[in-house]
C-alpha atoms as a PDB file:
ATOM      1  CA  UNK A   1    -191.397  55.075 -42.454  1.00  0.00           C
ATOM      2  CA  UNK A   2    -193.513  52.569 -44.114  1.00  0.00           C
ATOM      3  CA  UNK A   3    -195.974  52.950 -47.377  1.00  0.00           C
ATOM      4  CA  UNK A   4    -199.115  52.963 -45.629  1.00  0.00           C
ATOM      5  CA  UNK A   5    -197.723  55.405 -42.809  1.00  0.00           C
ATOM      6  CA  UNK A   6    -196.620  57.663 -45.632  1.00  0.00           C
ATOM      7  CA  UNK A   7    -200.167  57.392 -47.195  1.00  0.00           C
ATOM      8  CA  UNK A   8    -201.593  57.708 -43.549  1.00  0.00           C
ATOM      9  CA  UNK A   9    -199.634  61.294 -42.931  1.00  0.00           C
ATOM     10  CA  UNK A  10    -200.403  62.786 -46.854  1.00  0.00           C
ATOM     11  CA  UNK A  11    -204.512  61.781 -45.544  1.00  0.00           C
ATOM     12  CA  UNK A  12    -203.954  63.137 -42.576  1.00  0.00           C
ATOM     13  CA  UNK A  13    -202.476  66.538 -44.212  1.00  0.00           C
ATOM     14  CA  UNK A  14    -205.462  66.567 -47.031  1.00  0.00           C
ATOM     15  CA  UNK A  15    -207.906  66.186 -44.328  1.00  0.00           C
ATOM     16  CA  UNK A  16    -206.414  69.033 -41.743  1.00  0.00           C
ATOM     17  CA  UNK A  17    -205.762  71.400 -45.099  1.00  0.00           C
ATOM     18  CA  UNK A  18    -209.390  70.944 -46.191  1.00  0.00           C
ATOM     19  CA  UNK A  19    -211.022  71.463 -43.100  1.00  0.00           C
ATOM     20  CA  UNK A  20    -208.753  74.675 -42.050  1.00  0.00           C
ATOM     21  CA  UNK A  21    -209.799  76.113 -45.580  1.00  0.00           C
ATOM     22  CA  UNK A  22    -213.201  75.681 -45.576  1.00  0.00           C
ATOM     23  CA  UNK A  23    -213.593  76.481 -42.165  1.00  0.00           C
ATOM     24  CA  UNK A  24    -214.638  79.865 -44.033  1.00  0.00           C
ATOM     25  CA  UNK A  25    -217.289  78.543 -46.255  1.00  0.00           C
ATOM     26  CA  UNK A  26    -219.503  76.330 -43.171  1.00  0.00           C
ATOM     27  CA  UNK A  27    -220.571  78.933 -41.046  1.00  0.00           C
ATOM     28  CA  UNK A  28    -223.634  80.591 -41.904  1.00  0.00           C
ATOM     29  CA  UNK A  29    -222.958  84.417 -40.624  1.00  0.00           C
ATOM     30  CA  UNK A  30    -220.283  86.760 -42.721  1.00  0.00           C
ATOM     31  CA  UNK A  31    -216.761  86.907 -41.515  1.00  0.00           C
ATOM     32  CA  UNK A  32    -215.339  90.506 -40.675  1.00  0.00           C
ATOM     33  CA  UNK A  33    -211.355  90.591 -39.913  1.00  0.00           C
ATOM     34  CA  UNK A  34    -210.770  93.595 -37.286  1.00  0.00           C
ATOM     35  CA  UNK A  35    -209.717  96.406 -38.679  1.00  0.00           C
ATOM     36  CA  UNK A  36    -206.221  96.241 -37.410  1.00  0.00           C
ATOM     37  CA  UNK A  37    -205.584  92.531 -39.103  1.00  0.00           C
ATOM     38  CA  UNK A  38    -206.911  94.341 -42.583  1.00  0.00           C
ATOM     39  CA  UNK A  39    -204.213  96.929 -42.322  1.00  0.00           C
ATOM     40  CA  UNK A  40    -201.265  94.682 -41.366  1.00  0.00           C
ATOM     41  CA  UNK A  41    -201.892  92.223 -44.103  1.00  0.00           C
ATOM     42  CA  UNK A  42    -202.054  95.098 -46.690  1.00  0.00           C
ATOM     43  CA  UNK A  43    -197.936  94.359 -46.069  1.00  0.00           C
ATOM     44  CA  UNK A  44    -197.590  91.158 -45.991  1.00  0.00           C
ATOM     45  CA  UNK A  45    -197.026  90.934 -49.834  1.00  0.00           C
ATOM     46  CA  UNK A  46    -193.806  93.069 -49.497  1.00  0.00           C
ATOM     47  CA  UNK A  47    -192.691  91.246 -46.550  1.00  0.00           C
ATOM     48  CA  UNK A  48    -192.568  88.095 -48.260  1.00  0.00           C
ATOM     49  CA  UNK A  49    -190.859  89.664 -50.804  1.00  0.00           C
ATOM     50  CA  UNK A  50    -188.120  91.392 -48.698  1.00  0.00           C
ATOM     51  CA  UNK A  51    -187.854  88.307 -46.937  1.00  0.00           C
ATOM     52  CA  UNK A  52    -186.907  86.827 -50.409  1.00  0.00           C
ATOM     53  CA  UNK A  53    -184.838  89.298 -51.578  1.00  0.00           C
ATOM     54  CA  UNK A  54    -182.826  91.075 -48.801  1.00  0.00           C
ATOM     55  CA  UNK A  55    -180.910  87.735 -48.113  1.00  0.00           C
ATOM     56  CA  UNK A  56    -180.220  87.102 -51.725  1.00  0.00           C
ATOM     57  CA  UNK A  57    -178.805  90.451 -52.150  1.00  0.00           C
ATOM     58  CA  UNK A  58    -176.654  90.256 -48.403  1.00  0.00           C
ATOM     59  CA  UNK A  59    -175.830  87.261 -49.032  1.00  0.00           C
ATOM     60  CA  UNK A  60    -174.740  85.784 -51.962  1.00  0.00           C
ATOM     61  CA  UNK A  61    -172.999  82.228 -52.258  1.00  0.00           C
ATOM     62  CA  UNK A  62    -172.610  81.831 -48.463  1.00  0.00           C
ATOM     63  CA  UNK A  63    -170.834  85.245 -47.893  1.00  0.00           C
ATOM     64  CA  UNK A  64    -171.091  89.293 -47.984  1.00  0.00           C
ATOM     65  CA  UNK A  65    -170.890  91.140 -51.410  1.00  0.00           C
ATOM     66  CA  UNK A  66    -167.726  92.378 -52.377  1.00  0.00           C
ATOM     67  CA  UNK A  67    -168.752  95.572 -52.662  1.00  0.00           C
ATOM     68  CA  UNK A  68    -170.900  98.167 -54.865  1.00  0.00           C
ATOM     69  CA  UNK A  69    -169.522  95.939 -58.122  1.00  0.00           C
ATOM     70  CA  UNK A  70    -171.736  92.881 -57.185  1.00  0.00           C
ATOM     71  CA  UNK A  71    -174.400  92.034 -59.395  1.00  0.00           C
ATOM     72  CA  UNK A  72    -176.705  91.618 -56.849  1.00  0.00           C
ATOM     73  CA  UNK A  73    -175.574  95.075 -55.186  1.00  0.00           C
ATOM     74  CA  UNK A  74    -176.147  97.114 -58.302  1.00  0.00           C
ATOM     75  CA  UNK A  75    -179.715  95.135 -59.314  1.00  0.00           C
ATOM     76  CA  UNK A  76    -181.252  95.833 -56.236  1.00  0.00           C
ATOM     77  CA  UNK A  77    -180.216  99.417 -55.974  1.00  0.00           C
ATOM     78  CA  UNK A  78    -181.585 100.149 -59.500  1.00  0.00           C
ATOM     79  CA  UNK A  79    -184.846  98.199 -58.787  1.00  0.00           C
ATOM     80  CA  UNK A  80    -185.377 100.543 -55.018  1.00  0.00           C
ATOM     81  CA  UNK A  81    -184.691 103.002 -56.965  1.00  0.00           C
ATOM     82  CA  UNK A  82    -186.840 102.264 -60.207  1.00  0.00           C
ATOM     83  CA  UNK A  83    -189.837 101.506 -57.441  1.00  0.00           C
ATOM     84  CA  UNK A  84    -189.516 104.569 -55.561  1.00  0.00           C
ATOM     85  CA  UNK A  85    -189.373 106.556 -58.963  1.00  0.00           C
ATOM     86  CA  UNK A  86    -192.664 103.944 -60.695  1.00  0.00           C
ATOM     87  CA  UNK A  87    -194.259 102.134 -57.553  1.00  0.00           C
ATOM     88  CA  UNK A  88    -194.764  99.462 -60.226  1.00  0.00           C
ATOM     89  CA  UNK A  89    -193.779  95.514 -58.966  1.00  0.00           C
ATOM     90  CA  UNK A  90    -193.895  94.295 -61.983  1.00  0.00           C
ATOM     91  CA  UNK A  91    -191.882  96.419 -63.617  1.00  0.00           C
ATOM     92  CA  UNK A  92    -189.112  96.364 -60.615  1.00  0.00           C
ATOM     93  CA  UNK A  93    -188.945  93.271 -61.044  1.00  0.00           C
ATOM     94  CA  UNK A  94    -188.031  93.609 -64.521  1.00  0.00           C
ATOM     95  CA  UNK A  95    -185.768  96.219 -64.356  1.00  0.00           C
ATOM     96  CA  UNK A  96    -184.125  94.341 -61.222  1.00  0.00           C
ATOM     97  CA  UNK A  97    -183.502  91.134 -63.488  1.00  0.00           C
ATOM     98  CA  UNK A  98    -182.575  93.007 -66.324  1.00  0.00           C
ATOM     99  CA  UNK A  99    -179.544  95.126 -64.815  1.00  0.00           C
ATOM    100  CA  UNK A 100    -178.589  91.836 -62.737  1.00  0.00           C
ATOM    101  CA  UNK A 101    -178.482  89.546 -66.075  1.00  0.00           C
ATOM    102  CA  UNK A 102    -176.638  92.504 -67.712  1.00  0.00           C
ATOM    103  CA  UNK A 103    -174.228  92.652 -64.794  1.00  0.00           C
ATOM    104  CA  UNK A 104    -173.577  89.472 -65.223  1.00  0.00           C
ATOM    105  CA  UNK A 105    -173.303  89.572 -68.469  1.00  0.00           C
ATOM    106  CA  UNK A 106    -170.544  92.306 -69.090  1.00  0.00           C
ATOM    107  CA  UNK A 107    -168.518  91.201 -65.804  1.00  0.00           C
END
């Protein structure tokens, strides 16, 4: 692909990204989602991160875990069960990277 086709498609992007956002903002009545889209996409910030995490935990470099000894294993089991116990991300999060580094760490 040639320079000006490469500065032709990055345009082209800018232009479709700009007009799909602001899509919003020209219209002069209010937009209302239905009710159904408002309580599906209350989820969709856990989804993306279980669609983060679940394969890093099942699969680490390439293959199953060996077993409840795996870094990975133990982290996520203590973060589930630190956010069942909290229901704080942030804080799962941190406890998640903390027993993982410390895994790591003493294996």
């Amino acid at each position: 692909m040639s320079e000006w086709m490469q500065w032709v498609a990055v345009l082209g992007l800018v232009v479709i990204s700009v007009i799909t956002r602001s899509a919003f903002f020209m219209v002069d009545r209010v937009w209302t989602m239905p009710r159904w889209l408002e309580s599906g996409l209350r989820y969709a910030p856990i989804g993306a991160l279980a669609a983060v995490a679940v394969p890093a935990v099942l699969m680490s470099h390439g293959h199953m875990p060996g077993g409840w000894r795996d870094p990975h294993v133990v982290a996520a089991v203590a973060a589930a069960s630190f956010a069942w116990w909290r229901k704080d991300m942030l804080l799962t999060i941190a406890i998640g990277m903390g027993v993982f580094h410390l895994c790591r760490w003493i294996a």
